[in-house]
Protein backbone atom coordinates (compact mmCIF):
# COMPACT_ATOMS: atom_id res chain seq x y z
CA UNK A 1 113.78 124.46 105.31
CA UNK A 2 113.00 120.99 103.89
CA UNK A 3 112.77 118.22 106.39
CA UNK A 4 113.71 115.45 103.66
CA UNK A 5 111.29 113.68 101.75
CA UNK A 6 108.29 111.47 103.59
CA UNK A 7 107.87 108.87 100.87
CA UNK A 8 108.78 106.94 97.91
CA UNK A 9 110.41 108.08 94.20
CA UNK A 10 113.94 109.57 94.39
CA UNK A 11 114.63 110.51 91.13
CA UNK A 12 117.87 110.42 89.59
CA UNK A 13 119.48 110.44 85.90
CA UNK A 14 119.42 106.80 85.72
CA UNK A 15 117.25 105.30 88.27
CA UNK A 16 114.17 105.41 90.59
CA UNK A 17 114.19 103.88 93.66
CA UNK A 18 111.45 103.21 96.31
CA UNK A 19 112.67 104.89 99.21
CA UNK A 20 112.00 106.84 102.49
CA UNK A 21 114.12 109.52 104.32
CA UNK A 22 113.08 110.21 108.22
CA UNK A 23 111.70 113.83 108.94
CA UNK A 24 110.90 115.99 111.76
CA UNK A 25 107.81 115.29 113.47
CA UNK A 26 107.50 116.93 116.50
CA UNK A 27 110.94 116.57 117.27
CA UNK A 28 111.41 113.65 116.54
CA UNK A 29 111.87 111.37 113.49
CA UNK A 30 109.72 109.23 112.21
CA UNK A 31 110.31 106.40 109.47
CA UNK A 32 107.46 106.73 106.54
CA UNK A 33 106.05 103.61 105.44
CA UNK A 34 107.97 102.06 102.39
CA UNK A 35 105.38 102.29 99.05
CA UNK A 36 105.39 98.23 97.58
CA UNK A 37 106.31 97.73 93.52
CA UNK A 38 102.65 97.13 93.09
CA UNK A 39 102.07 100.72 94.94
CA UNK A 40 104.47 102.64 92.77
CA UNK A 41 102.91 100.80 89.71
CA UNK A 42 99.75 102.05 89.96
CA UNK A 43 99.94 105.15 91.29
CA UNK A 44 102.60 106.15 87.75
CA UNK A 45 99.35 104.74 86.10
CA UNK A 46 96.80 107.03 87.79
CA UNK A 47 99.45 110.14 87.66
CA UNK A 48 100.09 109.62 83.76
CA UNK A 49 96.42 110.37 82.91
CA UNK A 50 97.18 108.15 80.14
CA UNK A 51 94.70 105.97 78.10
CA UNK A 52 95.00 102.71 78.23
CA UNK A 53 94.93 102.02 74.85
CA UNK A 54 97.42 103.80 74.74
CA UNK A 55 99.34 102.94 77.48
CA UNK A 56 98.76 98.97 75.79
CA UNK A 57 99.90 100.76 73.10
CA UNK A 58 102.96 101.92 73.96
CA UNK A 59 103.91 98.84 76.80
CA UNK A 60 102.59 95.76 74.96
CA UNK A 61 100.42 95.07 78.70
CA UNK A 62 97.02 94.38 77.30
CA UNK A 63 94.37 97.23 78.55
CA UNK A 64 92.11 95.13 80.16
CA UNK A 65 95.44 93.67 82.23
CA UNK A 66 95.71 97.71 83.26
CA UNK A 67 91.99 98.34 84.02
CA UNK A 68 91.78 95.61 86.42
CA UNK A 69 95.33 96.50 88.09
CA UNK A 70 94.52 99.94 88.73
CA UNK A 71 91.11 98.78 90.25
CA UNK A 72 92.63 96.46 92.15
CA UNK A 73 91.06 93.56 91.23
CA UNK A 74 94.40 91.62 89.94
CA UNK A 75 98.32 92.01 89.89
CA UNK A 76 99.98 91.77 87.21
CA UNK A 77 103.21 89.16 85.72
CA UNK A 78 106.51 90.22 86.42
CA UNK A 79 106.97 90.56 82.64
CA UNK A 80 103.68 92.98 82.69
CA UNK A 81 105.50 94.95 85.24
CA UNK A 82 108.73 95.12 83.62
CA UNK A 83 107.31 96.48 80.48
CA UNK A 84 105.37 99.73 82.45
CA UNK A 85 108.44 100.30 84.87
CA UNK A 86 110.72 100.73 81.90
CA UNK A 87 108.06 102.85 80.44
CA UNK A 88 108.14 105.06 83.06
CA UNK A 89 111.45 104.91 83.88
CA UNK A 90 111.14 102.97 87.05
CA UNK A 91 114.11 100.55 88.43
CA UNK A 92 114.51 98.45 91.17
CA UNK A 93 117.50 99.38 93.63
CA UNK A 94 119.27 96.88 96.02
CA UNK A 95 119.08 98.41 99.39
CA UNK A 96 122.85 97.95 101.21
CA UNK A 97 122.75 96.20 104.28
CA UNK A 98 119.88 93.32 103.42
């Protein structure tokens, strides 16, 4: 029996949103902490396994922009991050309420 997910993508046919559904920890539920747009980011760049020349290639973000993003050394322009989350089908959802 699945206790919901801990953390971050929900995937569905149009969108992916950064999320986090309580679960059952010792009977009780515990809120997982929310991954950042940065997060998400580079962890799709470390999970593509993707060169990146090729991932300059195919987003327009200049490799040595990536390199230092996935080190951590820099973040990257909102236009930079627009390119990769709509190469990797990422969106950014409104949460109700806020």
């Amino acid at each position: 029996m699945a206790h919901g997910r801990i953390l971050g993508l929900v995937r569905s046919p149009v969108a992916v949103a950064l999320t986090a559904t309580p679960r059952l920890c010792n009977f009780r539920y515990i809120m997982a902490k929310r991954l950042t747009m940065t997060e998400v980011l580079r962890r799709k760049i470390e999970e593509s396994d993707l060169p990146f020349l090729t991932l300059e290639q195919q987003t327009g973000v200049l490799r040595q922009s990536l390199m230092k993003f996935v080190r951590g050394e820099t973040t990257l322009r909102l236009d930079a991050a627009d390119k990769l989350a709509e190469f990797f089908g990422l969106e950014l959802v409104e949460r109700k309420g806020k």
